[in-house]
PDB file of N, CA and C in Angstrom:
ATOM      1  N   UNK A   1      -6.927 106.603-202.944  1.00  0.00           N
ATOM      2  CA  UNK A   1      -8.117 105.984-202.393  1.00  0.00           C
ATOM      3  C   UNK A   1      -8.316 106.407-200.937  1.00  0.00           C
ATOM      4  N   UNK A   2      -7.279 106.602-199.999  1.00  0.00           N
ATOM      5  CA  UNK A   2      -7.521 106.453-199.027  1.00  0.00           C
ATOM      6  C   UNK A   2      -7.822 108.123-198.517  1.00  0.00           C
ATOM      7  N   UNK A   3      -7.585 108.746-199.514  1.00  0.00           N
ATOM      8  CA  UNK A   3      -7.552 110.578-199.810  1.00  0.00           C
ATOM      9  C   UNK A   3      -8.848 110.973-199.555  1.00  0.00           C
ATOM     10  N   UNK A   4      -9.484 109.962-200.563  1.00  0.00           N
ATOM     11  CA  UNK A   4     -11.276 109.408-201.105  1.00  0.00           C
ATOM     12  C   UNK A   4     -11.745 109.676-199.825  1.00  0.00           C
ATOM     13  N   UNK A   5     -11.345 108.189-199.192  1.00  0.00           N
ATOM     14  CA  UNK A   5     -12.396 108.115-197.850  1.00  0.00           C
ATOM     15  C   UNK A   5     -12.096 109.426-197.207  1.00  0.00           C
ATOM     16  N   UNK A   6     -11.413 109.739-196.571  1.00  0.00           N
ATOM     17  CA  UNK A   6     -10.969 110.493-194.995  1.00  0.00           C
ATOM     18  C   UNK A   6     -11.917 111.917-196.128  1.00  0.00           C
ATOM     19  N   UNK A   7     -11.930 112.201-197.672  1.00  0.00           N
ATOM     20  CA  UNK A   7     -12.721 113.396-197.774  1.00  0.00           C
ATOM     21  C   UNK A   7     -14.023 113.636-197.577  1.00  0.00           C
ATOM     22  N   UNK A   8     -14.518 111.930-198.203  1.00  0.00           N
ATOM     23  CA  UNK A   8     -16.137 111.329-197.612  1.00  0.00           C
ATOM     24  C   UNK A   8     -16.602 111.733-195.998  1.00  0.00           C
ATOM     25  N   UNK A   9     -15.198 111.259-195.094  1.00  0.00           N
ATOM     26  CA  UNK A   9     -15.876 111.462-193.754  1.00  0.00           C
ATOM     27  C   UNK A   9     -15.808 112.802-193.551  1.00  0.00           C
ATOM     28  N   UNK A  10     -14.999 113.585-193.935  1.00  0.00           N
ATOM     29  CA  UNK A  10     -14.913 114.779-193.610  1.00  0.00           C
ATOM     30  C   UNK A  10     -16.490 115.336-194.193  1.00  0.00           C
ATOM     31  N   UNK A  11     -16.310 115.749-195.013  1.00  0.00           N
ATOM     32  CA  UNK A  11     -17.633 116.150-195.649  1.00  0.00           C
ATOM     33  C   UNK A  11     -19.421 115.373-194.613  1.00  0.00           C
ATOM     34  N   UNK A  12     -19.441 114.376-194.402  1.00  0.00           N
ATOM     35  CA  UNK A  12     -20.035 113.570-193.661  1.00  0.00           C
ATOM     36  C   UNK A  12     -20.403 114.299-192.808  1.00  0.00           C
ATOM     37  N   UNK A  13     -19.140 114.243-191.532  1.00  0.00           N
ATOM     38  CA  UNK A  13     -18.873 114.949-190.786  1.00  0.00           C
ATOM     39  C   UNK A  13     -18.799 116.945-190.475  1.00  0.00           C
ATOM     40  N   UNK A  14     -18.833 117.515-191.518  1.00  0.00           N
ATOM     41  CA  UNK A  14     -18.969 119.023-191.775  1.00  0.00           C
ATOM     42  C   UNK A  14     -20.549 118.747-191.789  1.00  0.00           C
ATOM     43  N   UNK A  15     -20.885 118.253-192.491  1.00  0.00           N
ATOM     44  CA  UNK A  15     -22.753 118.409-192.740  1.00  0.00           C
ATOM     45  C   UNK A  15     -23.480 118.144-191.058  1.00  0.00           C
ATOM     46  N   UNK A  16     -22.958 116.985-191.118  1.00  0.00           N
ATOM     47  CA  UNK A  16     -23.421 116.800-189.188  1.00  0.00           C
ATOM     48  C   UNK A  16     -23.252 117.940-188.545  1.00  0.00           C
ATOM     49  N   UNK A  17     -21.971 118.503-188.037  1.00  0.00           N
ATOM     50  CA  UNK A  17     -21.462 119.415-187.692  1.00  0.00           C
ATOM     51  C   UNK A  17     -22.525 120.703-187.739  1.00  0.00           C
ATOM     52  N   UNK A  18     -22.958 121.070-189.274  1.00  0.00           N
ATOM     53  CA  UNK A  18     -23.970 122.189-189.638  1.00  0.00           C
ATOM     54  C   UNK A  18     -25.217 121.794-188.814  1.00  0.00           C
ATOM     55  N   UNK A  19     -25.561 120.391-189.346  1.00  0.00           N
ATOM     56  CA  UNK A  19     -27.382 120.188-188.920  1.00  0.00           C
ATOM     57  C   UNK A  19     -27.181 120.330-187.271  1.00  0.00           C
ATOM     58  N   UNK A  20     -26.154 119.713-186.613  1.00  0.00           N
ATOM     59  CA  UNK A  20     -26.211 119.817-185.103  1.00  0.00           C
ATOM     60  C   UNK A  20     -26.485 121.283-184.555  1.00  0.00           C
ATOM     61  N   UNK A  21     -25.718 122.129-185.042  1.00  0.00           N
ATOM     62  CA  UNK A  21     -25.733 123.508-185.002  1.00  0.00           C
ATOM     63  C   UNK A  21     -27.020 124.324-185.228  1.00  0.00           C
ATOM     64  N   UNK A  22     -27.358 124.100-186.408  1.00  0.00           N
ATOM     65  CA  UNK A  22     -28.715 124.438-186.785  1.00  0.00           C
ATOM     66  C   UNK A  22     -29.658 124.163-185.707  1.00  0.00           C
ATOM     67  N   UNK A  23     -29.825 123.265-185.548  1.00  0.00           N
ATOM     68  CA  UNK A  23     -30.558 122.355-184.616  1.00  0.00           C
ATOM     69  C   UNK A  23     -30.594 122.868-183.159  1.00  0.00           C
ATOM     70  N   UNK A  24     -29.700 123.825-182.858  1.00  0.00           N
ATOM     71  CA  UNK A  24     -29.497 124.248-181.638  1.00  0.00           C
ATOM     72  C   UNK A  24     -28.746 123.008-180.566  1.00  0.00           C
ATOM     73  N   UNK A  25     -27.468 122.657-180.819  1.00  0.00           N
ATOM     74  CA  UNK A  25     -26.841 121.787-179.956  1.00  0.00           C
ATOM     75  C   UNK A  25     -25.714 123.101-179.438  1.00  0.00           C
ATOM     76  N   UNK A  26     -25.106 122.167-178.482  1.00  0.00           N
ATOM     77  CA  UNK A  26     -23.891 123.267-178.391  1.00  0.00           C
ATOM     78  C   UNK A  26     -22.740 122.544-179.092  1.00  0.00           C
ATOM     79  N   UNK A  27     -21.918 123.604-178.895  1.00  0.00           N
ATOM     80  CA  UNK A  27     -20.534 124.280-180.015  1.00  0.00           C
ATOM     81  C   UNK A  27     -19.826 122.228-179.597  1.00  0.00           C
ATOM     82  N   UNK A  28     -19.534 121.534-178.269  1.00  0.00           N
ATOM     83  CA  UNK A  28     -19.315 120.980-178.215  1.00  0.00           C
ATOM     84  C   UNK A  28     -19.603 119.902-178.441  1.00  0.00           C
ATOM     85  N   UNK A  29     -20.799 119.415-178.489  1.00  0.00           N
ATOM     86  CA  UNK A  29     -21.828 118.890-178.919  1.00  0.00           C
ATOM     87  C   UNK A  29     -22.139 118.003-180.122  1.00  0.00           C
ATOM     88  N   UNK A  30     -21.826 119.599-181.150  1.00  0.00           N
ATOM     89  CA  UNK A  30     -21.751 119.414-182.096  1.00  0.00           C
ATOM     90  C   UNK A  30     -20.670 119.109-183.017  1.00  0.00           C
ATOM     91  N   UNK A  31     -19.376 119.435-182.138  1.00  0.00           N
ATOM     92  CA  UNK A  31     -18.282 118.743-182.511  1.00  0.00           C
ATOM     93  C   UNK A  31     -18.357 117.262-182.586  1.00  0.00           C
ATOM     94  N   UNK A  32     -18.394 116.748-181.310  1.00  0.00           N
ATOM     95  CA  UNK A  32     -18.484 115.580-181.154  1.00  0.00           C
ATOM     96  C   UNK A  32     -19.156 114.590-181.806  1.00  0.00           C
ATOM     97  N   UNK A  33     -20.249 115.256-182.342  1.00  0.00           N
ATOM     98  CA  UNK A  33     -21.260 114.577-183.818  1.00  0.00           C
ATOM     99  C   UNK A  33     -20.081 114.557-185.002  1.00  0.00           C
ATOM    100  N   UNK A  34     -19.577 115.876-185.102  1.00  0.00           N
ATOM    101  CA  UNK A  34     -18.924 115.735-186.284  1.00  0.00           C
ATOM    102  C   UNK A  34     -17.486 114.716-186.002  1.00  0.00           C
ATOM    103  N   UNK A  35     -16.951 114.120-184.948  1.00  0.00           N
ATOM    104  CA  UNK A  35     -15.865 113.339-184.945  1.00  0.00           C
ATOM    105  C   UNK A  35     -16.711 112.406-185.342  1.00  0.00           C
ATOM    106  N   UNK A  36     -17.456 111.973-184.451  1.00  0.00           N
ATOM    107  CA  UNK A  36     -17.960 110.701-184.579  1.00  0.00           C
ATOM    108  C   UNK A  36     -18.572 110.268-186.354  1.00  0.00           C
ATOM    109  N   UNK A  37     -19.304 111.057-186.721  1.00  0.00           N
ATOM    110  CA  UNK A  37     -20.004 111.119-188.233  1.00  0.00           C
ATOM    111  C   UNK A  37     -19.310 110.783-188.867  1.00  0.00           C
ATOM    112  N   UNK A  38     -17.605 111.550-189.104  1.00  0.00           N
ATOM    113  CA  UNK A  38     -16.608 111.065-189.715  1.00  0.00           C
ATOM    114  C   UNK A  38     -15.850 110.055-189.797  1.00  0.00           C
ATOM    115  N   UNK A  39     -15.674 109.925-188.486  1.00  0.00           N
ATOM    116  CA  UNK A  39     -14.843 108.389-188.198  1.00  0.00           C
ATOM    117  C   UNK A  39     -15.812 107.126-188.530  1.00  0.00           C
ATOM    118  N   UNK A  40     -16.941 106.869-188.009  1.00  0.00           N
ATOM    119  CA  UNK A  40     -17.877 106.490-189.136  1.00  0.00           C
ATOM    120  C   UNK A  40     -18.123 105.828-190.476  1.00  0.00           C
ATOM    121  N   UNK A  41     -18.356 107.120-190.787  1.00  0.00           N
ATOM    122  CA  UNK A  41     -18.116 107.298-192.388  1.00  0.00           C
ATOM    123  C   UNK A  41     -16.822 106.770-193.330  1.00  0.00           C
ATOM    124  N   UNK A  42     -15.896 107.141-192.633  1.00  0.00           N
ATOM    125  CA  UNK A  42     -14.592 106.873-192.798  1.00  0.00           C
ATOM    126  C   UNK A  42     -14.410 104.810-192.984  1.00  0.00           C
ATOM    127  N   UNK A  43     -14.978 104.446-191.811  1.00  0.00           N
ATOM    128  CA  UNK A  43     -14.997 103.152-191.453  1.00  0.00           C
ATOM    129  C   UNK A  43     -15.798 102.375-192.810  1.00  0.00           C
ATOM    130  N   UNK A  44     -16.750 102.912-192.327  1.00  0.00           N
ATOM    131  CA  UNK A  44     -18.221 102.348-193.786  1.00  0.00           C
ATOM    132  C   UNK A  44     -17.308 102.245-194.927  1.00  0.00           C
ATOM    133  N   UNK A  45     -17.049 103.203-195.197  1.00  0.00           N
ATOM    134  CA  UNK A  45     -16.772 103.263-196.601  1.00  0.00           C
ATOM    135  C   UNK A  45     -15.862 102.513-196.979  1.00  0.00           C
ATOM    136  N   UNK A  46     -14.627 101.939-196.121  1.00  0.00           N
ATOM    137  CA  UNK A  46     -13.507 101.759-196.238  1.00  0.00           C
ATOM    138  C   UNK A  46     -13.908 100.242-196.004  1.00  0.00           C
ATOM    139  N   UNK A  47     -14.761  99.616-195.207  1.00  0.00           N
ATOM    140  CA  UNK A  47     -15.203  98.603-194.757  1.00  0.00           C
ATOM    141  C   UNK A  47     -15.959  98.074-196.548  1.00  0.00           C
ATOM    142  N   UNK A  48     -16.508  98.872-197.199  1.00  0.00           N
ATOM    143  CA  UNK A  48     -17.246  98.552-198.176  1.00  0.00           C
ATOM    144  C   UNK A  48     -16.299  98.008-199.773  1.00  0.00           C
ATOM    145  N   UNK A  49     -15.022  99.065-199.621  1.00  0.00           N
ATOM    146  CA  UNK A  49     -14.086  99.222-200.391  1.00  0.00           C
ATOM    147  C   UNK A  49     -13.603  97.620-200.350  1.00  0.00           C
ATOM    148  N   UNK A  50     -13.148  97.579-199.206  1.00  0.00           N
ATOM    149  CA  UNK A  50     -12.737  96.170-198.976  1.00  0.00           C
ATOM    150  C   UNK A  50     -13.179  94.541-198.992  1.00  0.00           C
ATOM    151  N   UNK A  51     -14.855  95.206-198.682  1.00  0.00           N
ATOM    152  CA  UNK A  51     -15.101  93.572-199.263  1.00  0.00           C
ATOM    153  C   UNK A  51     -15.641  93.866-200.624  1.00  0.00           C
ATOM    154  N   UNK A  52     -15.772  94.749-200.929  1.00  0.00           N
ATOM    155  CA  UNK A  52     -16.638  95.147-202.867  1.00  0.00           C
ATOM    156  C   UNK A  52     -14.930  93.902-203.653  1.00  0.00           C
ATOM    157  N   UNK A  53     -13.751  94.585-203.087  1.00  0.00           N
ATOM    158  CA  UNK A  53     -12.637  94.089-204.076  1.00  0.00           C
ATOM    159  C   UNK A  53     -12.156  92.505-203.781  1.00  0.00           C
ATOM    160  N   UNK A  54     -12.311  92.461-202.236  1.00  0.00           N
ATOM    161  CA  UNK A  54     -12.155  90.792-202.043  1.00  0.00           C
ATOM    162  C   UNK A  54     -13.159  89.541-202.203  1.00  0.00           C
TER     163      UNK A  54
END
């Protein structure tokens, strides 16, 4: 499960990563979208997991 999430944010986070880029951000920039997107994502999901089962 927890494999699940961190692949969700990743992926999340790679797509951000692209559109920032695309978009004309810089290299750093666009990193920083992609931490953030992921960690995020990561949270949501995991946040959702947890009250869906309790």
């Amino acid at each position: 499960m927890v494999v699940a999430i961190m692949g969700l944010g990743t992926v999340a986070g790679l797509l951000t990563f692209a559109a920032a880029l695309i978009l004309g951000q810089s290299l750093l920039s666009a990193f920083a979208l992609y931490v953030v997107a992921g960690v995020l994502t990561s949270l949501l999901v995991a946040a959702g997991i947890y009250f869906r089962s309790s």
